[in-house]
Protein backbone atom coordinates (compact mmCIF):
# COMPACT_ATOMS: atom_id res chain seq x y z
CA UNK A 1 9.52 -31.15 -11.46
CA UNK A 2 7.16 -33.91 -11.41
CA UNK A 3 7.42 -37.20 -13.29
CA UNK A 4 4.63 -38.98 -14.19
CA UNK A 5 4.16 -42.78 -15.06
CA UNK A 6 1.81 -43.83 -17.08
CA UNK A 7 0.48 -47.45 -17.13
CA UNK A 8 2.21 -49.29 -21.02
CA UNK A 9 -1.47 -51.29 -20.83
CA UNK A 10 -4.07 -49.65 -18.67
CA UNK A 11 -7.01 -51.94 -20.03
CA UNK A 12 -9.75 -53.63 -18.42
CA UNK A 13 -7.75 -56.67 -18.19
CA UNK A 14 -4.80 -56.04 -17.48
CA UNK A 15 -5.97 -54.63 -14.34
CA UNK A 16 -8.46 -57.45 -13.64
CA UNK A 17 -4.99 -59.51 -12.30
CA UNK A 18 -4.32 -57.87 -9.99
CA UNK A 19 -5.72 -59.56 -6.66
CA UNK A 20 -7.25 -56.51 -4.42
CA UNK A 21 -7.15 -59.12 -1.20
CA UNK A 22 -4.37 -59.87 1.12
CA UNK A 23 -2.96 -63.22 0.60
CA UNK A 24 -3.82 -63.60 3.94
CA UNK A 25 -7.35 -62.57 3.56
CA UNK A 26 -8.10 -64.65 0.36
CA UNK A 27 -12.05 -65.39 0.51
CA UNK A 28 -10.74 -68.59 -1.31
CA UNK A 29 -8.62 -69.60 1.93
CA UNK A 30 -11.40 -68.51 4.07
CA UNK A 31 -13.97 -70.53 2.61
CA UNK A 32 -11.87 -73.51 2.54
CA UNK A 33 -11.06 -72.71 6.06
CA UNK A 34 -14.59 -73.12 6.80
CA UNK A 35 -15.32 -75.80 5.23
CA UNK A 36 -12.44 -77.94 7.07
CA UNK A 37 -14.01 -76.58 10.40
CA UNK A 38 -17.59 -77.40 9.37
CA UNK A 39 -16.73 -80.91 8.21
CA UNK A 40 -13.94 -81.44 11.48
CA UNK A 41 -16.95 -80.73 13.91
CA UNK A 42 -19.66 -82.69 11.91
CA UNK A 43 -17.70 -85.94 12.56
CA UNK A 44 -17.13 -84.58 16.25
CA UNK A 45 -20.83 -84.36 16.75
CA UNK A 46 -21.88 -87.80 14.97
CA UNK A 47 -19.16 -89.39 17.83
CA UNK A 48 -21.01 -88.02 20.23
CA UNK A 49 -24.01 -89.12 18.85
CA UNK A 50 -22.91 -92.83 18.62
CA UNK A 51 -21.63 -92.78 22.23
CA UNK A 52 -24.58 -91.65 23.61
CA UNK A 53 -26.78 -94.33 22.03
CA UNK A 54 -24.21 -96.95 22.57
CA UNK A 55 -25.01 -100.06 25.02
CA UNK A 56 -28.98 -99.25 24.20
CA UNK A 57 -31.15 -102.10 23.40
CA UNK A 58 -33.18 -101.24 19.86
CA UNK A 59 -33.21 -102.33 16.74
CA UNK A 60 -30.42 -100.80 13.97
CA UNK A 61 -31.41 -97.77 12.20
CA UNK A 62 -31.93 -98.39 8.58
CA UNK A 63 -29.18 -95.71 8.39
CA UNK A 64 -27.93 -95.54 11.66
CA UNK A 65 -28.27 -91.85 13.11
CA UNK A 66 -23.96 -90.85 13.38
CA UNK A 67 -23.93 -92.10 9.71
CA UNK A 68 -27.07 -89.93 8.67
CA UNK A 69 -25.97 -86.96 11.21
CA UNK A 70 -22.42 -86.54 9.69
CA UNK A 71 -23.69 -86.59 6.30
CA UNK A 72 -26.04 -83.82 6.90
CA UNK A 73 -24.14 -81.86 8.41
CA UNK A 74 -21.26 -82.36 6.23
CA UNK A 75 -23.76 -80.35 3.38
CA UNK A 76 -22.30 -76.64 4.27
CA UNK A 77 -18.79 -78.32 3.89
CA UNK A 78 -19.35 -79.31 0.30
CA UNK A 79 -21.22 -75.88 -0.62
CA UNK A 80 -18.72 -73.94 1.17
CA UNK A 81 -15.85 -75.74 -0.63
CA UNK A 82 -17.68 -75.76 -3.72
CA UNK A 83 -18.08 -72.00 -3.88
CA UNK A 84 -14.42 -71.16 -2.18
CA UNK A 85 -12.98 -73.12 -5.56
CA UNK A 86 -15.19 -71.20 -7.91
CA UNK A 87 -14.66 -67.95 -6.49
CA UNK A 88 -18.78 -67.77 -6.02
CA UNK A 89 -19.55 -65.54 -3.34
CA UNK A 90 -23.53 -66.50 -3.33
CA UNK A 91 -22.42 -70.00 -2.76
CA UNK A 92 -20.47 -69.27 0.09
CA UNK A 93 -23.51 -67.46 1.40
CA UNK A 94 -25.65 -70.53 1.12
CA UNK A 95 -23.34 -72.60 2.88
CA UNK A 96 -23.36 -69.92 5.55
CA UNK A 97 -27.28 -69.66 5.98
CA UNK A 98 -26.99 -73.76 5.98
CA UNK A 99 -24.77 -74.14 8.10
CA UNK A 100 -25.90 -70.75 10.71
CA UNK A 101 -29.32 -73.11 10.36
CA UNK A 102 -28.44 -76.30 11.46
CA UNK A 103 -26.08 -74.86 14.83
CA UNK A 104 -29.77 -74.91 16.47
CA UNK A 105 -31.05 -78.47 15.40
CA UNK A 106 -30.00 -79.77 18.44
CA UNK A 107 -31.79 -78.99 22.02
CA UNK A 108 -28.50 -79.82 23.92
CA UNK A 109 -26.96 -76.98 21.84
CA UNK A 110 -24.09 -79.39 21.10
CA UNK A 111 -24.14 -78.02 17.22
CA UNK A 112 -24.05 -74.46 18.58
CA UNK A 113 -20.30 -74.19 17.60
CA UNK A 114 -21.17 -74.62 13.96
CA UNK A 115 -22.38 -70.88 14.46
CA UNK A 116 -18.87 -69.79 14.10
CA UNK A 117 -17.76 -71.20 10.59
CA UNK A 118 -21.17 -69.87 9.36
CA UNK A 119 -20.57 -65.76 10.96
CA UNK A 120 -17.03 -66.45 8.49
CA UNK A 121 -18.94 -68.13 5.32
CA UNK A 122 -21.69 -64.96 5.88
CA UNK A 123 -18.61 -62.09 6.00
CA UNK A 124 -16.52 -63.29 3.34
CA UNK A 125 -19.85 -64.32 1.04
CA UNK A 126 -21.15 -60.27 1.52
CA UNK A 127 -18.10 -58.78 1.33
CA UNK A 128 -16.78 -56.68 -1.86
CA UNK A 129 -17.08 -58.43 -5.24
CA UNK A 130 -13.78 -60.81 -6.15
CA UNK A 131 -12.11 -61.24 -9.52
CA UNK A 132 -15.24 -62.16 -11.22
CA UNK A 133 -18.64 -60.57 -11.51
CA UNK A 134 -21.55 -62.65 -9.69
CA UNK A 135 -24.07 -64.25 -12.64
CA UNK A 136 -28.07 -64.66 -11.82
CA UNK A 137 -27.57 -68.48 -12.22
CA UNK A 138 -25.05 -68.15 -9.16
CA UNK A 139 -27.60 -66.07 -7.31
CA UNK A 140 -30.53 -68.29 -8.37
CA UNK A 141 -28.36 -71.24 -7.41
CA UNK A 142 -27.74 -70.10 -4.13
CA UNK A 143 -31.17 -69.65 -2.87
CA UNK A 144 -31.96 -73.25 -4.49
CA UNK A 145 -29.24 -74.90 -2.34
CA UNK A 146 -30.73 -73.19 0.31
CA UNK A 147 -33.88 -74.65 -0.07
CA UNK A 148 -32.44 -78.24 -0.87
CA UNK A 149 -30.65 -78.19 2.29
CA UNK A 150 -33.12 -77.14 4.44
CA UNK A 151 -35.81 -79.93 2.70
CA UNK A 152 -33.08 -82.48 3.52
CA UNK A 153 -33.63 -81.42 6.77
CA UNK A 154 -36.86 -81.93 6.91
CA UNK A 155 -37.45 -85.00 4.93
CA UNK A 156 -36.83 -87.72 7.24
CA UNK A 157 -38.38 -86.32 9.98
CA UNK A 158 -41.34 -85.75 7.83
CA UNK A 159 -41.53 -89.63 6.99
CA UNK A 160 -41.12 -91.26 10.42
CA UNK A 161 -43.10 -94.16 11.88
CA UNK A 162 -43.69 -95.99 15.07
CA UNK A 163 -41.89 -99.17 15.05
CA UNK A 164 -42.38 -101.97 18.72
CA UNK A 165 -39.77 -105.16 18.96
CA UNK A 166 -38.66 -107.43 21.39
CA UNK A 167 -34.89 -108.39 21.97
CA UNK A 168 -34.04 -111.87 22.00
CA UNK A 169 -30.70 -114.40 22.56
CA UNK A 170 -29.41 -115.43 19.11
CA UNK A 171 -27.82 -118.90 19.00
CA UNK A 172 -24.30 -117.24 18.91
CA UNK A 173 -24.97 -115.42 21.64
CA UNK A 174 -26.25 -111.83 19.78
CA UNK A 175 -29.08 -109.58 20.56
CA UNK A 176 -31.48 -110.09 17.55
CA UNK A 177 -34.78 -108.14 17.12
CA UNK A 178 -37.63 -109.28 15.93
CA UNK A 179 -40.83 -106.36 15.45
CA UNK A 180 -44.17 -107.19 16.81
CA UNK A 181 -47.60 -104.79 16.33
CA UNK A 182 -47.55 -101.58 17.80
CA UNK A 183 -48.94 -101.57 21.51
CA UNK A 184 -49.61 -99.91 25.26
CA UNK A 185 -47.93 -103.48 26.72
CA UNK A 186 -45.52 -106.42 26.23
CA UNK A 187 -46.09 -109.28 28.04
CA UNK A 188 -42.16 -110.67 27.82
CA UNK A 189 -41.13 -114.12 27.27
CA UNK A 190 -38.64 -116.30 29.57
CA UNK A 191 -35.70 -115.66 27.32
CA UNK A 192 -36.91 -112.39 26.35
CA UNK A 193 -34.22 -109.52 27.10
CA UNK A 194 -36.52 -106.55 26.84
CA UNK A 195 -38.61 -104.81 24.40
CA UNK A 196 -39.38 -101.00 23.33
CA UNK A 197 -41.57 -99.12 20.91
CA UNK A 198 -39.77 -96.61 19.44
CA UNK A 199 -41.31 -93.62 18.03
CA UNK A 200 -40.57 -91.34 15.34
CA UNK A 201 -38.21 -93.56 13.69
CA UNK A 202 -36.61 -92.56 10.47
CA UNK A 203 -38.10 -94.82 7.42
CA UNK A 204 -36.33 -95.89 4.07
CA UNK A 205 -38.10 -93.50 2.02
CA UNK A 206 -37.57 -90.98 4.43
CA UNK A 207 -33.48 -91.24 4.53
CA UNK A 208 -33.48 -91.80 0.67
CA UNK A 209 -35.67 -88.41 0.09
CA UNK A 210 -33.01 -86.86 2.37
CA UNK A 211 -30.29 -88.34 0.14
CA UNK A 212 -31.97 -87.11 -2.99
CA UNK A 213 -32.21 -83.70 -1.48
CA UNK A 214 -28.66 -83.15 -0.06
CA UNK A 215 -27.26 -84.72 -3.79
CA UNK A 216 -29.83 -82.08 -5.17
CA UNK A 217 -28.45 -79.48 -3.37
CA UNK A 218 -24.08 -80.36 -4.33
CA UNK A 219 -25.55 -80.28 -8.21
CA UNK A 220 -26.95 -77.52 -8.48
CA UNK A 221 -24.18 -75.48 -6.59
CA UNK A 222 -21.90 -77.67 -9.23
CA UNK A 223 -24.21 -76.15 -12.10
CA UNK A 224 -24.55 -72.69 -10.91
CA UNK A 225 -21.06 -72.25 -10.14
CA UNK A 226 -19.61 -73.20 -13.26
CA UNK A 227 -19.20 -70.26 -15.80
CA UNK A 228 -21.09 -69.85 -19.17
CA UNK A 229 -19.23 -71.03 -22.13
CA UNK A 230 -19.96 -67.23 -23.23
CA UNK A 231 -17.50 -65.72 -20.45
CA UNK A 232 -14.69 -67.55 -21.36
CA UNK A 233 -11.82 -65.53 -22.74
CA UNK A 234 -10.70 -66.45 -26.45
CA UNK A 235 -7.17 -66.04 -27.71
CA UNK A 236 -6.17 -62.63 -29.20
CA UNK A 237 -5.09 -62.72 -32.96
């Protein structure tokens, strides 16, 4: 004889609670996992970045490049924790395209391990729908952080100038820098300690478009990510 049992509520939503993915396996843990790893190896690479320019003469940076590296590459972090705390799975593939992108920025292929995070943010972005459908405005909001973060990219470089200076003694004892016109030769004072043109130097307006571009980019995945007042569950009578 065989007994069956039959569900006491088998609606839509009483099903929807139950959580189809390992605890181990939560796309939630995964993402944030990611994002820890993204943002661990962002500040590894801006160290490495400051050491190697260290002991240079040259005049400062208006942002100096470790403070401007980390901050880009800290981007996919934000997304990827962003859309790991919303459940969005088209976030999580944004920060995975961003952050696959920007492991060949450098020719040294010192950002090459960034490659890894972004293979996990791609796999647990495409996999099998979560507890909550995906909405256009998530999908749409994904491709536009996509495009944000690769113009933030691309800004500064974009907005670069030639900038010539000569290093000089300070009364206390400190390098200072003073700029002179851009030219093939400097003839160098006594006290002079050296001098340099340096080009394709980041400007002001370049750095701030970046800024406006990466902030662009952490809205919108705010925006998209958040769920229409129309999805939200009202009390039963």
């Amino acid at each position: 004889m065989t007994t069956e049992v039959l569900d006491p509520d088998p609606s839509p939503s009483a099903s929807a609670v139950v959580d189809v993915v390992p605890a181990g396996r939560d796309p939630r843990r995964l993402g944030l996992g990611a994002a820890a790893i993204i943002a661990g190896y962002a500040l590894v690479v801006a160290a490495i970045s400051a050491g190697a320019t260290s002991g240079e003469l040259g005049p400062p940076d208006f942002v100096p490049t470790p403070i401007r590296l980390a901050a880009m590459f800290l981007l996919p972090a934000v997304i990827a924790a962003i859309g790991a705390v919303r459940r969005s799975q088209p976030l999580l593939v944004a920060a995975g395209v961003l952050c696959l992108a920007q492991s060949f920025i450098a020719f040294s292929g010192v950002t090459i391990p960034f490659v890894v995070p972004a293979i996990l943010l791609l796999v647990v972005g495409g996999g099998p729908a979560g507890q909550r459908p995906t909405t256009n405005r998530e999908r749409v909001g994904g491709v536009a952080v996509v495009l944000l973060g690769l113009a933030m990219w691309v800004a500064p470089y974009s907005l670069t100038e030639t900038t010539c200076w000569v290093a000089r003694p300070g009364p206390d004892g400190s390098v200072v820098y003073s700029p002179i016109p851009v030219t093939d030769t400097v003839t160098l004072g006594p006290t002079d300690l050296g001098s340099g043109c340096d080009g394709g130097t980041v400007t002001a307006q370049g750095a701030a478009l970046a800024a406006v571009f990466g902030i662009g980019a952490v809205a919108v995945a705010l925006f998209a990510s958040t769920a229409p007042a129309s999805n939200v569950g009202t009390p039963r009578s």
